[in-house]
PDB file of N, CA and C in Angstrom:
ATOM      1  N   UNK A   1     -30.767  27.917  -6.618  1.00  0.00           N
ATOM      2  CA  UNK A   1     -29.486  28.358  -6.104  1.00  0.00           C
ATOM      3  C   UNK A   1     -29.492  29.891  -6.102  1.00  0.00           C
ATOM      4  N   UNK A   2     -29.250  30.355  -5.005  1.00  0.00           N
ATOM      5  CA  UNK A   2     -29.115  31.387  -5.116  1.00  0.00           C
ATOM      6  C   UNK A   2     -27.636  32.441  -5.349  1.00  0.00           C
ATOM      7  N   UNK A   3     -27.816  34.029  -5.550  1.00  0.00           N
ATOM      8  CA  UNK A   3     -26.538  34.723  -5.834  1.00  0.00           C
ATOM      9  C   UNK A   3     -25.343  34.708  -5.157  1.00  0.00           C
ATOM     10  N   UNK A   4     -25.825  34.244  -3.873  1.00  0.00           N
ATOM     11  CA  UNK A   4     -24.756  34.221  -2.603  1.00  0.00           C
ATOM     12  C   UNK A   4     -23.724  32.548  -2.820  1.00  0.00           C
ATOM     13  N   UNK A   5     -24.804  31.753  -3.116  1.00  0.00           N
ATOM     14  CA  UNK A   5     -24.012  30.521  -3.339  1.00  0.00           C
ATOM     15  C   UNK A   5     -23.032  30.596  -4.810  1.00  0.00           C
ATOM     16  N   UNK A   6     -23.637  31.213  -5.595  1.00  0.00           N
ATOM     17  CA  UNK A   6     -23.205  31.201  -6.699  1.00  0.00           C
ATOM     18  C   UNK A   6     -21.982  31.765  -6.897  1.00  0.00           C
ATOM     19  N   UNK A   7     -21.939  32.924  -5.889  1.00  0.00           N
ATOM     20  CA  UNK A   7     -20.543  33.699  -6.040  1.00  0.00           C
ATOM     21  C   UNK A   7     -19.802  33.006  -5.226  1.00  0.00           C
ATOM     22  N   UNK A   8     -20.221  32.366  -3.838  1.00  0.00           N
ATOM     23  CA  UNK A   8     -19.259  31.606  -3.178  1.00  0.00           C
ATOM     24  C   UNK A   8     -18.411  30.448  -4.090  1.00  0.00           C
ATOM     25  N   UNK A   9     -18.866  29.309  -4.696  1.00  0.00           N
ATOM     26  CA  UNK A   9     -19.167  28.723  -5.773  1.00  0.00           C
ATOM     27  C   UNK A   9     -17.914  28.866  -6.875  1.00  0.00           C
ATOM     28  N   UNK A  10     -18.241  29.979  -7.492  1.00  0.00           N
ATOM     29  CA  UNK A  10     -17.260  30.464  -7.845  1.00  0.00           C
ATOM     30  C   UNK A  10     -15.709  31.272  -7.521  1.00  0.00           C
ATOM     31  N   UNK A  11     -15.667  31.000  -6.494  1.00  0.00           N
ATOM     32  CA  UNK A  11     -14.738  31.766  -5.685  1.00  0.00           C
ATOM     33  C   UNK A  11     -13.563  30.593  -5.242  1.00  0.00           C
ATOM     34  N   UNK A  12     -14.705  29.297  -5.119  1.00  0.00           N
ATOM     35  CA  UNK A  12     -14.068  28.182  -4.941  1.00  0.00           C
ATOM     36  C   UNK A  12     -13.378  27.435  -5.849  1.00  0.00           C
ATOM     37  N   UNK A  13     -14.176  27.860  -6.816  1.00  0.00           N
ATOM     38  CA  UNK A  13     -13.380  27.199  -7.956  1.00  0.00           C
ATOM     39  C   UNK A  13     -12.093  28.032  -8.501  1.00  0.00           C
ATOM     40  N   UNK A  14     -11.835  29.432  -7.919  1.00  0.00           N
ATOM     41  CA  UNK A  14     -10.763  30.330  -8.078  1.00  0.00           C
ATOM     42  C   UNK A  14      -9.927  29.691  -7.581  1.00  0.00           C
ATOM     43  N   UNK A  15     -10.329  29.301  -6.191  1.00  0.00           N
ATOM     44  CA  UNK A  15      -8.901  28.726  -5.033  1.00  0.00           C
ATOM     45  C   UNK A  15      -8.196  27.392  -5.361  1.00  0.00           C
ATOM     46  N   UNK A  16      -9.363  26.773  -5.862  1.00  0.00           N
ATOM     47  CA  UNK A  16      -8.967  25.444  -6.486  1.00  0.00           C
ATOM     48  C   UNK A  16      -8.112  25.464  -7.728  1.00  0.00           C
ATOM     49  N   UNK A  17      -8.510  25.812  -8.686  1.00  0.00           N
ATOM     50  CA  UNK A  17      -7.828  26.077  -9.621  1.00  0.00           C
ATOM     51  C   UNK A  17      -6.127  26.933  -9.671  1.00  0.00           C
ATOM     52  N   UNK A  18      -6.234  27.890  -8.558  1.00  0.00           N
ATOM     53  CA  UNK A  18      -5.364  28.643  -8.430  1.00  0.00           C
ATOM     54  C   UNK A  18      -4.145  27.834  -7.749  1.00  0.00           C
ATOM     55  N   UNK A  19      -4.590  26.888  -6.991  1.00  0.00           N
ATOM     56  CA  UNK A  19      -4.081  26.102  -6.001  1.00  0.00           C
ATOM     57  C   UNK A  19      -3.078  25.227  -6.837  1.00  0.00           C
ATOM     58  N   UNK A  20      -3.686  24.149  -7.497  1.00  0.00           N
ATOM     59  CA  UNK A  20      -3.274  23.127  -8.299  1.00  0.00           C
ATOM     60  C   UNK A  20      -2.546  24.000  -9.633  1.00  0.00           C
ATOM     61  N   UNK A  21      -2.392  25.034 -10.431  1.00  0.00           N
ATOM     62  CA  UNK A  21      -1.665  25.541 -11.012  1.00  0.00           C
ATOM     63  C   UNK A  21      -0.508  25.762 -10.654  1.00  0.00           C
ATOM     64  N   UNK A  22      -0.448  26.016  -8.319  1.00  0.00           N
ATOM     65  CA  UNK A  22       1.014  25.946  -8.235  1.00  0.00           C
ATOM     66  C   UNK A  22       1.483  24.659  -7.273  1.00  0.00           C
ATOM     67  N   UNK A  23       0.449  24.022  -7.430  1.00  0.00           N
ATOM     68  CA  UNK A  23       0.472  22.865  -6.265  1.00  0.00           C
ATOM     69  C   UNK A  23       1.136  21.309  -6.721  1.00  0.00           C
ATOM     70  N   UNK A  24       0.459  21.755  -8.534  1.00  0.00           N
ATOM     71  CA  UNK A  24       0.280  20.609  -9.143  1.00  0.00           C
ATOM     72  C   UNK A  24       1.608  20.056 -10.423  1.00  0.00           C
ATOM     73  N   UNK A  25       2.265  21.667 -10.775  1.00  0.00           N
ATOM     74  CA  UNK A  25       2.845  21.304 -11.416  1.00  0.00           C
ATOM     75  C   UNK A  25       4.050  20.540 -11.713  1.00  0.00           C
ATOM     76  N   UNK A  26       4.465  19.610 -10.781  1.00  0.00           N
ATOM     77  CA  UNK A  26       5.362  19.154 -10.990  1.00  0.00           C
ATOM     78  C   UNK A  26       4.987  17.495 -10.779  1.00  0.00           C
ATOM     79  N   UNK A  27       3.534  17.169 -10.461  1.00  0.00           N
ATOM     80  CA  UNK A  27       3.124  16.334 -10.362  1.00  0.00           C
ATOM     81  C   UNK A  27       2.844  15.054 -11.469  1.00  0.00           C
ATOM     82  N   UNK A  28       2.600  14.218 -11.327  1.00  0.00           N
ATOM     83  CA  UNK A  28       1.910  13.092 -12.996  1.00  0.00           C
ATOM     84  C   UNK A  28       0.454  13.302 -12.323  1.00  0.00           C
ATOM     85  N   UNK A  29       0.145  12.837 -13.380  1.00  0.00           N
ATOM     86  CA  UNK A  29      -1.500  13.579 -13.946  1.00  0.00           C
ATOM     87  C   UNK A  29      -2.446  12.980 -13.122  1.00  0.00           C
ATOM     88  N   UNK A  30      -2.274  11.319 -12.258  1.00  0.00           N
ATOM     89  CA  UNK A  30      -3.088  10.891 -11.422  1.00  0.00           C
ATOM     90  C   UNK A  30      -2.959  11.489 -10.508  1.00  0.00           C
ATOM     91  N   UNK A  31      -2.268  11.822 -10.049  1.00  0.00           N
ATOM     92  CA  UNK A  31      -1.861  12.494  -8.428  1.00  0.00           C
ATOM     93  C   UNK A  31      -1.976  13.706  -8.507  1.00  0.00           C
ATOM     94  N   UNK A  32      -2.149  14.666  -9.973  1.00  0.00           N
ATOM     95  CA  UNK A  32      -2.905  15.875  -9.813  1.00  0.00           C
ATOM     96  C   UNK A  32      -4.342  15.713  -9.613  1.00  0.00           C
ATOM     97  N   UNK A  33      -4.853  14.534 -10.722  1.00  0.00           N
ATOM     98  CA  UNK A  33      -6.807  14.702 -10.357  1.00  0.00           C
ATOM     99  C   UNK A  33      -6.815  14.312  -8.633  1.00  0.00           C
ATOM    100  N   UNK A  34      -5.912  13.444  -8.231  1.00  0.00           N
ATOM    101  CA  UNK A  34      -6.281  13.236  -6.908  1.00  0.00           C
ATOM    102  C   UNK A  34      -6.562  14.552  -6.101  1.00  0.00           C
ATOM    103  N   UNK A  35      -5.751  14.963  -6.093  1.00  0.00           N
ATOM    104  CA  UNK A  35      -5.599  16.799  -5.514  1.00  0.00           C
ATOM    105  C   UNK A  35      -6.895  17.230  -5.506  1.00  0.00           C
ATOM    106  N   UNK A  36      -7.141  17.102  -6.982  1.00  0.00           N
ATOM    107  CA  UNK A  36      -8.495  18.415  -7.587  1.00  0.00           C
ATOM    108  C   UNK A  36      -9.103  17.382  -6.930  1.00  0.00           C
ATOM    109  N   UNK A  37      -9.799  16.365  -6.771  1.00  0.00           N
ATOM    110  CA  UNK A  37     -10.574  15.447  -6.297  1.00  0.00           C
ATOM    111  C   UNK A  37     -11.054  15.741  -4.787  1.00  0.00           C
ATOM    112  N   UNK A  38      -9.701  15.959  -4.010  1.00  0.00           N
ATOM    113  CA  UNK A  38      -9.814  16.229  -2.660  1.00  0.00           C
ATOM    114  C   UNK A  38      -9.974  17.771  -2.369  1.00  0.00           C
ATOM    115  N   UNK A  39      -9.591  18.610  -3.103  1.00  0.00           N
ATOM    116  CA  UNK A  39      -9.753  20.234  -2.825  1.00  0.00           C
ATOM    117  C   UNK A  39     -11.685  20.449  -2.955  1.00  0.00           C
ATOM    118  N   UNK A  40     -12.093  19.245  -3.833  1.00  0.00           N
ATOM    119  CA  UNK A  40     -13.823  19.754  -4.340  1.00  0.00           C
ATOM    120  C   UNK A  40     -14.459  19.168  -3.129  1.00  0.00           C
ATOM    121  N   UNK A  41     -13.848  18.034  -2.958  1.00  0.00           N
ATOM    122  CA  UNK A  41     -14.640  17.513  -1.726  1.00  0.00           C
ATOM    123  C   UNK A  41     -14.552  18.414  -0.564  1.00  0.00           C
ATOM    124  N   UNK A  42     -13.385  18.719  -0.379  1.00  0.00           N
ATOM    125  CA  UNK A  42     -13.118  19.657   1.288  1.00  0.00           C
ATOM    126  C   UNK A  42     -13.936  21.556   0.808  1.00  0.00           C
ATOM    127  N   UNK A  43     -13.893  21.840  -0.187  1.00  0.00           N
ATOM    128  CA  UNK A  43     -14.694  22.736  -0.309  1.00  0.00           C
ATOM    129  C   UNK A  43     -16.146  22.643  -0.460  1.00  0.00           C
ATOM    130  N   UNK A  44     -16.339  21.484  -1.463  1.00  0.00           N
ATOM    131  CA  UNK A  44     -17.894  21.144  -1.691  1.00  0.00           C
ATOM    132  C   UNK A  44     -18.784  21.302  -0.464  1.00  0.00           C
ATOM    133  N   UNK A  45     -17.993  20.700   1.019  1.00  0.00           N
ATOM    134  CA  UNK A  45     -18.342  20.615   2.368  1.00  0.00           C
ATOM    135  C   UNK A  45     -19.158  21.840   2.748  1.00  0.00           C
ATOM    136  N   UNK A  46     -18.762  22.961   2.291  1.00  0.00           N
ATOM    137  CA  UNK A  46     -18.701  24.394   2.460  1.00  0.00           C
ATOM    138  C   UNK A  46     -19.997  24.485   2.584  1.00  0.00           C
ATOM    139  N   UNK A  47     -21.046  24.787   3.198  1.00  0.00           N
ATOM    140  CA  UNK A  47     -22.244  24.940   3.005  1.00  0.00           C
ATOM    141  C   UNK A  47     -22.597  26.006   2.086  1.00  0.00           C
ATOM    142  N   UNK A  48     -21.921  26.841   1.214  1.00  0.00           N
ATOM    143  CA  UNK A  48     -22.333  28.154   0.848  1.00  0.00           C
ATOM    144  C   UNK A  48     -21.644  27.745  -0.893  1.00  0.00           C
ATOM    145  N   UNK A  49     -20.878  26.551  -1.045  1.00  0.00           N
ATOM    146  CA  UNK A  49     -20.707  26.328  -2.452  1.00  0.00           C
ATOM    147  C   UNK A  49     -21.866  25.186  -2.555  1.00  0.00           C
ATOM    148  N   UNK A  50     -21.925  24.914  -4.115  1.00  0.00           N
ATOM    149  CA  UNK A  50     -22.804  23.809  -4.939  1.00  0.00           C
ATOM    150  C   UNK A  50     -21.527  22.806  -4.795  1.00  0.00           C
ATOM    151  N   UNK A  51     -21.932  21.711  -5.287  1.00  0.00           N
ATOM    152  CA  UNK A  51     -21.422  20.888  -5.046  1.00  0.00           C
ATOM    153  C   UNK A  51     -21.209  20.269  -6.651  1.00  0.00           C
ATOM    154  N   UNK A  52     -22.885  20.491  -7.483  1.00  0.00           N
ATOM    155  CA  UNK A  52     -22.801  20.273  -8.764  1.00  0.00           C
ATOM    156  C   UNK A  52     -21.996  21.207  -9.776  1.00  0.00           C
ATOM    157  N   UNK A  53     -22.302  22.706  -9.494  1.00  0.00           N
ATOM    158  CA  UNK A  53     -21.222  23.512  -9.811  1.00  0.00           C
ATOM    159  C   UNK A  53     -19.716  23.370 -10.030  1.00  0.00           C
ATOM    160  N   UNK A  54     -19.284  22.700  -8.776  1.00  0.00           N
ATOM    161  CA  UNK A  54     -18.096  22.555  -8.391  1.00  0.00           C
ATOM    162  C   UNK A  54     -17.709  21.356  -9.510  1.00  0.00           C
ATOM    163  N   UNK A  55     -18.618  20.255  -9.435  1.00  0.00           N
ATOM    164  CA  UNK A  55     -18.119  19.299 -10.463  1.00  0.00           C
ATOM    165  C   UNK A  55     -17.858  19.627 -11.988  1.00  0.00           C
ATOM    166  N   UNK A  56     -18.687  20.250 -11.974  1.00  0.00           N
ATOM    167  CA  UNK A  56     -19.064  21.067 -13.623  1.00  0.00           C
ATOM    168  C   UNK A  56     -17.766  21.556 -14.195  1.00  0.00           C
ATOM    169  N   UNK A  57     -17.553  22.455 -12.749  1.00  0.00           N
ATOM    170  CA  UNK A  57     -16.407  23.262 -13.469  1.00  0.00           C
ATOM    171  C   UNK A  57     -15.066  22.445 -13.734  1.00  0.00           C
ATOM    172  N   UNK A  58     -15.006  21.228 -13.221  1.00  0.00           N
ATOM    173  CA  UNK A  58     -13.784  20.867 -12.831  1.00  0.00           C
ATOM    174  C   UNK A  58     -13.325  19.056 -13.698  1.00  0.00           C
ATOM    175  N   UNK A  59     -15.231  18.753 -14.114  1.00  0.00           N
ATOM    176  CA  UNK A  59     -15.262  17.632 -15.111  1.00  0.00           C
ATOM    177  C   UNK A  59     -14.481  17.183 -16.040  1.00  0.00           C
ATOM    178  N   UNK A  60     -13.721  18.063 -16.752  1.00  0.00           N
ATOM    179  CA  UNK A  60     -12.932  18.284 -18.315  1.00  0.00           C
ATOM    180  C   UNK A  60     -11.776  18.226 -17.944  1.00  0.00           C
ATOM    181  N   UNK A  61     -10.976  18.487 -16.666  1.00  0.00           N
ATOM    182  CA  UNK A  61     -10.064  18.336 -15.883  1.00  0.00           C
ATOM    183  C   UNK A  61      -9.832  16.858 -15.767  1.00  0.00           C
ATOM    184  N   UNK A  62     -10.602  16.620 -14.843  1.00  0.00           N
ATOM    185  CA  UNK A  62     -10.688  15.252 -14.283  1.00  0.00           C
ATOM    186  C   UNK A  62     -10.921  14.009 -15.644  1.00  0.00           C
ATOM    187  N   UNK A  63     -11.364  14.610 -16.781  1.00  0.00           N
ATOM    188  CA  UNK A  63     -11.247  13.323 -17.915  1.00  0.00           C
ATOM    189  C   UNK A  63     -10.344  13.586 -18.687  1.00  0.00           C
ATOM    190  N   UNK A  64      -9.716  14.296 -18.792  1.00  0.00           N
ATOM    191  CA  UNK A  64      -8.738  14.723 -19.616  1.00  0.00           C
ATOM    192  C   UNK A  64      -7.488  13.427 -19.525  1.00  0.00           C
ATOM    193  N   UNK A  65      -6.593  13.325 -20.534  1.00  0.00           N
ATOM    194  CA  UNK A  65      -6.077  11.689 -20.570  1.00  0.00           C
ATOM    195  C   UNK A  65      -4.192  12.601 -20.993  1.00  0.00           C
ATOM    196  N   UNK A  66      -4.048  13.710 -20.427  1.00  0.00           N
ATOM    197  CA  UNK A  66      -2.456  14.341 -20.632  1.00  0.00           C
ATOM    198  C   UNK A  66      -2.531  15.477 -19.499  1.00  0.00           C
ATOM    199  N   UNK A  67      -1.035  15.390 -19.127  1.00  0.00           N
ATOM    200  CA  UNK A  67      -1.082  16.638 -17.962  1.00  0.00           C
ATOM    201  C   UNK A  67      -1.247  18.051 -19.051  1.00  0.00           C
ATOM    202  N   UNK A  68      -0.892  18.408 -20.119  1.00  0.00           N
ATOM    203  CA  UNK A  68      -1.358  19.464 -20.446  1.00  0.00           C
ATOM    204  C   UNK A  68      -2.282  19.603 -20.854  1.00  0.00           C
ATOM    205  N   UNK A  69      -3.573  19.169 -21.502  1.00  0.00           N
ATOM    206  CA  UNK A  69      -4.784  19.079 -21.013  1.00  0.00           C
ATOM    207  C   UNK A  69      -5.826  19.526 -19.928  1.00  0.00           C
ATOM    208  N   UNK A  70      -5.017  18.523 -19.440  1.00  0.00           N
ATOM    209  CA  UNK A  70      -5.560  18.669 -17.791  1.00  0.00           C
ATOM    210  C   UNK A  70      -5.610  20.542 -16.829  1.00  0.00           C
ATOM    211  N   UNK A  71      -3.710  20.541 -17.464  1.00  0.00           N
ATOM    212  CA  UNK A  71      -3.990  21.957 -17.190  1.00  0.00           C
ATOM    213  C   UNK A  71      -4.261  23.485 -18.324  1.00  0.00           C
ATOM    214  N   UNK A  72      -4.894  22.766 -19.075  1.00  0.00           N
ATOM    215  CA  UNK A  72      -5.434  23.597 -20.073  1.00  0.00           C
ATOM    216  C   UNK A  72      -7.096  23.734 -19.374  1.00  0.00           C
ATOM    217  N   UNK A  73      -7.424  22.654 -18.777  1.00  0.00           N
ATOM    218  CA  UNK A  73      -8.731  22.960 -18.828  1.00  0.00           C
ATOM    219  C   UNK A  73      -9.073  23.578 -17.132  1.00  0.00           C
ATOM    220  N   UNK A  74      -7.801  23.424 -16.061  1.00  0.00           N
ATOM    221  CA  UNK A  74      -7.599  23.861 -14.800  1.00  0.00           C
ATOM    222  C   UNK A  74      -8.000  25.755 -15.170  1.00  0.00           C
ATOM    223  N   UNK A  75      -7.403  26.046 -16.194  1.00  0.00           N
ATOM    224  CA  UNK A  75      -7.147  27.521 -16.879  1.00  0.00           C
ATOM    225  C   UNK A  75      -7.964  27.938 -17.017  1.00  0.00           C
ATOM    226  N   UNK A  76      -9.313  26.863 -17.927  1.00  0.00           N
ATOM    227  CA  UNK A  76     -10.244  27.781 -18.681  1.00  0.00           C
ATOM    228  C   UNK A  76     -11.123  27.695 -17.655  1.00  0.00           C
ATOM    229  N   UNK A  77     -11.327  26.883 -16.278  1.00  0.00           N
ATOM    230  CA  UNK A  77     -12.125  26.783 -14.891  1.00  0.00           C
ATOM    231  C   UNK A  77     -11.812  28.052 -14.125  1.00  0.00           C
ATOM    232  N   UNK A  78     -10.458  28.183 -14.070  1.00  0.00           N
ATOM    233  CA  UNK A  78     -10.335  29.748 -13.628  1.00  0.00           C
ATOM    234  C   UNK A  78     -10.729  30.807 -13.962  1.00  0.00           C
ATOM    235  N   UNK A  79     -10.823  30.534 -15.506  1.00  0.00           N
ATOM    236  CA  UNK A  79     -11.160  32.355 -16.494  1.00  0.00           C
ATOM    237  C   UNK A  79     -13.067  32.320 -16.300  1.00  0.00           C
ATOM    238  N   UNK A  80     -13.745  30.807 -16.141  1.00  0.00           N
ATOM    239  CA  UNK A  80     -14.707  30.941 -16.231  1.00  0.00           C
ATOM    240  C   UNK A  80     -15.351  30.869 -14.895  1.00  0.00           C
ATOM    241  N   UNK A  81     -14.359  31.212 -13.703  1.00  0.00           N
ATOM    242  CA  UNK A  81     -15.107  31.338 -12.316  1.00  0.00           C
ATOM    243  C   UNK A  81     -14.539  33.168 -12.187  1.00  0.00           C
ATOM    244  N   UNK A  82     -13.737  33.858 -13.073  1.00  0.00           N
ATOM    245  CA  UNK A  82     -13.613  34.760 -13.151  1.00  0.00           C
ATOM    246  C   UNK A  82     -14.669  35.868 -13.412  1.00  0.00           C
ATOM    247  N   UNK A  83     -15.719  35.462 -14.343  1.00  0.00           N
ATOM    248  CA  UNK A  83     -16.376  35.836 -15.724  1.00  0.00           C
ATOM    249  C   UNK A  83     -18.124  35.999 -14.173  1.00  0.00           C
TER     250      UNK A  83
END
């Protein structure tokens, strides 16, 4: 993988994350992973993001079993596509 994907990659996981922080909050917790579910897929598409990346960042999200959880770990996907 290279630097170009990597920053794309991460950029995606900014939008995503950024997205569902104001997209999501008023949602129950299935119908937020649905969201994050469909934002990775329609970006994953992207030829210039990973696809495994994308899951990585977004795994701990998606198993998480409480909406604050869920967006505890939406948070730390953001600070760590920041970094």
């Amino acid at each position: 993988m290279n630097e170009t994907t990597v920053k794309e990659t991460k950029k995606a996981i900014a939008i995503i994350a950024e997205y569902l922080q104001r997209a999501s909050r008023n949602e129950q917790l299935q119908e937020a992973k649905v969201r994050l579910d469909k934002k990775i897929v329609l970006l994953s598409d992207d030829e210039n993001c990973d696809q495994g990346m994308l899951m990585a960042a977004f795994v701990p999200a998606m198993t998480s079993h409480t909406r604050e959880k869920f967006f505890e770990e939406i948070a730390a996907a953001l600070e760590g596509a920041k970094q």
